[in-house]
Protein backbone atom coordinates (compact mmCIF):
# COMPACT_ATOMS: atom_id res chain seq x y z
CA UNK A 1 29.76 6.28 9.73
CA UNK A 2 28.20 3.25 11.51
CA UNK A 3 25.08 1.62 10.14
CA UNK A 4 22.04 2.49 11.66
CA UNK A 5 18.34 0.63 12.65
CA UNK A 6 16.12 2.65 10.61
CA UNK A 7 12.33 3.22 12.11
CA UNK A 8 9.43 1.14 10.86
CA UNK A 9 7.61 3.93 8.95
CA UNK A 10 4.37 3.10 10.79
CA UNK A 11 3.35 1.37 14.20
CA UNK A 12 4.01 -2.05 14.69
CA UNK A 13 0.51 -3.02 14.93
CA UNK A 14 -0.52 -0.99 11.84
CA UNK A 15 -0.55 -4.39 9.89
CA UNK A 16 -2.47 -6.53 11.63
CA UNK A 17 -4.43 -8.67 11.05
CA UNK A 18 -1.97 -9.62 8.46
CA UNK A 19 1.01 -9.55 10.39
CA UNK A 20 0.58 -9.07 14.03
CA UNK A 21 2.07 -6.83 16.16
CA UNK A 22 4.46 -8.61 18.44
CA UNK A 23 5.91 -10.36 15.38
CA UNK A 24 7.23 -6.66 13.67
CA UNK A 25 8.40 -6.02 17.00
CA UNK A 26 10.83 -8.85 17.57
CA UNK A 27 11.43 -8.50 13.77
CA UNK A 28 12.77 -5.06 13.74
CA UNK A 29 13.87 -4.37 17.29
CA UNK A 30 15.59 -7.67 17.86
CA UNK A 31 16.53 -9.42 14.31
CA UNK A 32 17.00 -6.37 12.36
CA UNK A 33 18.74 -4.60 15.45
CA UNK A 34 21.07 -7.47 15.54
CA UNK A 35 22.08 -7.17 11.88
CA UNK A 36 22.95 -3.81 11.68
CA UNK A 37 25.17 -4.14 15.46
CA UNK A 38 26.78 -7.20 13.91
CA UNK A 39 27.65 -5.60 10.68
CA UNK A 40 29.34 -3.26 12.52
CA UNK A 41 30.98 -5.11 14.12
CA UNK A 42 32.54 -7.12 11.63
CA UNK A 43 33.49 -3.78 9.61
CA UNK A 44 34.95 -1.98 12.54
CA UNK A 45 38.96 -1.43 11.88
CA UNK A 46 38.76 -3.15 8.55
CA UNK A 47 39.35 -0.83 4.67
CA UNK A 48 35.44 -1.26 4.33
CA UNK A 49 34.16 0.83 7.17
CA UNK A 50 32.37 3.91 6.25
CA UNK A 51 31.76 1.97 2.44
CA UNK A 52 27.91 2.34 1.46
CA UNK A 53 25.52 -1.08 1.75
CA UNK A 54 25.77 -1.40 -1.80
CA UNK A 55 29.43 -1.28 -2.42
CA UNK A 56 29.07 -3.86 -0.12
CA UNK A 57 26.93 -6.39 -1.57
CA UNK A 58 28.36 -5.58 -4.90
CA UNK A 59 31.32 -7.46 -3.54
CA UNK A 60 30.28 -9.47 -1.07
CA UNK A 61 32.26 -12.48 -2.34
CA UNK A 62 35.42 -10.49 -1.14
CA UNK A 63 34.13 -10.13 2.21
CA UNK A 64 33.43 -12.29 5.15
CA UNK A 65 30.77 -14.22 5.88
CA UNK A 66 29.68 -12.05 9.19
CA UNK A 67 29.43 -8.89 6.01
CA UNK A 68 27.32 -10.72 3.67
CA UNK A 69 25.05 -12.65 6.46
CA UNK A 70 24.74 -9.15 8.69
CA UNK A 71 25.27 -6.42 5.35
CA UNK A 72 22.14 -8.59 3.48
CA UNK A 73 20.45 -8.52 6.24
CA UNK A 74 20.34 -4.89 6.83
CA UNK A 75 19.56 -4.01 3.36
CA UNK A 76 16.68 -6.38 2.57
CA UNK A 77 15.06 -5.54 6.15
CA UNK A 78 15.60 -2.10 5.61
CA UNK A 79 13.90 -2.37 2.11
CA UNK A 80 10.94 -5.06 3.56
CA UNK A 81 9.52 -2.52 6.21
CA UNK A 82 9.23 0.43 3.01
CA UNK A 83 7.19 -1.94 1.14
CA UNK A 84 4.64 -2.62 2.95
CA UNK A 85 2.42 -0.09 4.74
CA UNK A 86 -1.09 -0.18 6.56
CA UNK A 87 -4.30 0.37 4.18
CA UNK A 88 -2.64 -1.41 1.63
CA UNK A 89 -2.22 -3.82 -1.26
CA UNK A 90 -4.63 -4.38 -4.50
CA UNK A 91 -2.91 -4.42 -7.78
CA UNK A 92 0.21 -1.72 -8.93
CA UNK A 93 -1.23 0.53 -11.73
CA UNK A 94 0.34 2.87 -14.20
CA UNK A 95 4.03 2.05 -15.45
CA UNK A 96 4.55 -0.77 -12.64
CA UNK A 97 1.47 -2.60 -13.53
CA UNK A 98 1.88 -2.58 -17.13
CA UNK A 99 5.46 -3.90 -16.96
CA UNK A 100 4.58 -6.45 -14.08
CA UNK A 101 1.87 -7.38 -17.01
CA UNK A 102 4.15 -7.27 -20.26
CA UNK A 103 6.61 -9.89 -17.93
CA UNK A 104 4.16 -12.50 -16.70
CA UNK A 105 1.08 -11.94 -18.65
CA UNK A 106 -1.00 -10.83 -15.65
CA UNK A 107 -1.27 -9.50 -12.25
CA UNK A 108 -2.86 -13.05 -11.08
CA UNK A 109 -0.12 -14.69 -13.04
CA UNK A 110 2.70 -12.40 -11.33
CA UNK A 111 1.34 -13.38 -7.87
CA UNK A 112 1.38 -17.03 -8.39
CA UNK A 113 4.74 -17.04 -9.88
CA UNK A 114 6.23 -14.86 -6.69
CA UNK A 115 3.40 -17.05 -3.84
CA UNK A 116 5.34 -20.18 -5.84
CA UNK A 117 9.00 -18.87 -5.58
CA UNK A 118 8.29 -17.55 -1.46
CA UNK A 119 6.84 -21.51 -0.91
CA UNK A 120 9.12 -23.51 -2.39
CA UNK A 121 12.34 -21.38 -1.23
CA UNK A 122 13.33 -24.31 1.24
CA UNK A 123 15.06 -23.35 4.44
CA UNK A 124 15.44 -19.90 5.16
CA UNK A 125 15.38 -16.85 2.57
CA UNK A 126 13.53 -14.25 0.76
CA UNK A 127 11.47 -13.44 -2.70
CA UNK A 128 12.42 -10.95 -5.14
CA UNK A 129 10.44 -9.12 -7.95
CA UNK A 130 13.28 -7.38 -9.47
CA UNK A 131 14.45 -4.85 -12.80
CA UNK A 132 16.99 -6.43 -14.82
CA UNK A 133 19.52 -5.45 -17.40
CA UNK A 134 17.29 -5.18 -20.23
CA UNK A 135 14.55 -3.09 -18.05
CA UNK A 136 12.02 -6.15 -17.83
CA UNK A 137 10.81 -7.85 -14.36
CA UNK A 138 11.66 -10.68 -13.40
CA UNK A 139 11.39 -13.09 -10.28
CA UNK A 140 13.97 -14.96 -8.07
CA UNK A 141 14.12 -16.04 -4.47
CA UNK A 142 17.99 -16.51 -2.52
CA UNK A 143 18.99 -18.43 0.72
CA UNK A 144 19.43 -16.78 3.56
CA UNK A 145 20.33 -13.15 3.43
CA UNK A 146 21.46 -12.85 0.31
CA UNK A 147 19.93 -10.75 -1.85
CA UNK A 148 20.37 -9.61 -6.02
CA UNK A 149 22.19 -6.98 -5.84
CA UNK A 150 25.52 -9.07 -4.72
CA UNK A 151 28.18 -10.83 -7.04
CA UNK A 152 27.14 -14.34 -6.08
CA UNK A 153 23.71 -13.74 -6.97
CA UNK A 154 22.44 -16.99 -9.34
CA UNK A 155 20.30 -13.98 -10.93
CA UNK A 156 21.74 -10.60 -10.49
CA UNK A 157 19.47 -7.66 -11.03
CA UNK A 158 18.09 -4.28 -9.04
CA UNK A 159 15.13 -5.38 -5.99
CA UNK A 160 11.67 -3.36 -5.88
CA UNK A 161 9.77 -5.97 -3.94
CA UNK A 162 11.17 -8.21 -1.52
CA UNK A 163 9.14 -10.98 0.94
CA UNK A 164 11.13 -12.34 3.93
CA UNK A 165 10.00 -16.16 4.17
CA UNK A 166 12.25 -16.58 7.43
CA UNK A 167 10.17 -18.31 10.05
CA UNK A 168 10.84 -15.34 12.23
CA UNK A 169 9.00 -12.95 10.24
CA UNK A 170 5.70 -15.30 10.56
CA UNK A 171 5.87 -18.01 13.23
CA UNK A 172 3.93 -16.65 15.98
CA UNK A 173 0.91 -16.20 13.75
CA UNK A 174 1.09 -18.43 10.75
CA UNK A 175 3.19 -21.53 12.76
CA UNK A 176 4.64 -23.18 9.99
CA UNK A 177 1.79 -22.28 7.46
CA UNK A 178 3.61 -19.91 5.21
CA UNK A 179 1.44 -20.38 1.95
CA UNK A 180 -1.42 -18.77 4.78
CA UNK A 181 1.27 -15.46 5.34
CA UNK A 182 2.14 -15.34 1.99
CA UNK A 183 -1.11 -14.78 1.21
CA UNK A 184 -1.99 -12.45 3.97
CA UNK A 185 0.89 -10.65 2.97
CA UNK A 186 -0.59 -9.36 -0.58
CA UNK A 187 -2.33 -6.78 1.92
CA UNK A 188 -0.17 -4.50 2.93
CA UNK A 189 1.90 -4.58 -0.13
CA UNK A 190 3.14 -1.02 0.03
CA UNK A 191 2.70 -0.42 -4.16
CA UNK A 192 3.43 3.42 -4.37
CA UNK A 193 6.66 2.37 -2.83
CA UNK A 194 7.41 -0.27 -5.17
CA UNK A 195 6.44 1.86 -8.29
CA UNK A 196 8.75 4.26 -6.98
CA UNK A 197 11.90 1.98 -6.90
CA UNK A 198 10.86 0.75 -10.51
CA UNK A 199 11.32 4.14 -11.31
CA UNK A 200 14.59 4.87 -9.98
């Protein structure tokens, strides 16, 4: 089975003011179309078509370079439009909140630590909140599209929150001001969502 462009699970201008509408538009029909075509792509004829995403990424480093750009792609695009919905953000209560708590000490203090990780992630890339091993949170940022859950991770563990800092995913309303959309961003953070994949 080929990979597929899932829907955004709301309108593309549901997020605005925060992130405007033409932006989700070229960032799911266009960059996250081209992903998922080019992952196909580079799958089609080879032992790994029909493999699930995360079979994938957990060996990445036995795969091509087209399969880990185009496979982490997918996934962390797939997983950026779920976490974020309209009507949104404030602070993760219940279980989520008081782990996010127990691991940095505070909301406030868990928001600086990710803001700081988006910012200084130089180049292209993304920021993780993530479950490791042990069950405890913990934040990380990777180039590009890589992502946690692959075997060249510098800090493997299991995604529940993930912030593209591509310029793509801001430029037309932020320019190069990305501290300014990483801030917007904390407003459509999608927190049911997230407390659901901290459950899993």
């Amino acid at each position: 089975m080929a990979f597929t462009l899932p829907d955004l699970p709301y309108t593309p201008a549901s997020l605005e003011p925060h992130i405007d509408a033409r932006t989700m538009e070229i960032h799911h029909d266009k960059h996250h179309a081209a992903y998922v075509n080019n992952l196909n792509a580079a799958l089609q004829g080879t032992e790994h078509e029909g493999k699930s995403l995360e079979t994938l990424l957990a060996n990445i480093s036995k795969l091509p370079p087209a399969v880990r750009n185009n496979g982490g792609g997918h996934w962390n695009h797939s997983m950026f439009w779920e976490v974020m919905a309209p009507n949104a953000g404030g602070a993760p209560e219940g279980a989520l909140g008081a782990a996010i708590n127990a691991a940095f000490g505070s909301f406030d203090e868990f928001k600086k630590q990710f803001g700081q990780a988006a910012t200084t992630r130089f180049g292209s890339g993304w920021a993780w909140l993530c479950v490791g091993e042990d069950g405890g949170l913990f934040i990380t940022s990777t180039p590009n599209q890589d992502n946690p859950l692959m075997d060249v991770a510098e800090k493997p563990g299991r995604p529940i929150l993930g912030l593209d800092v591509w310029e793509h995913a801001y430029y037309l309303n932020y320019q190069n001001r990305r501290p300014d959309y990483i801030s917007a961003w904390w407003n459509v953070v999608n927190w049911n969502e997230v407390a659901r994949r901290f459950a899993l």
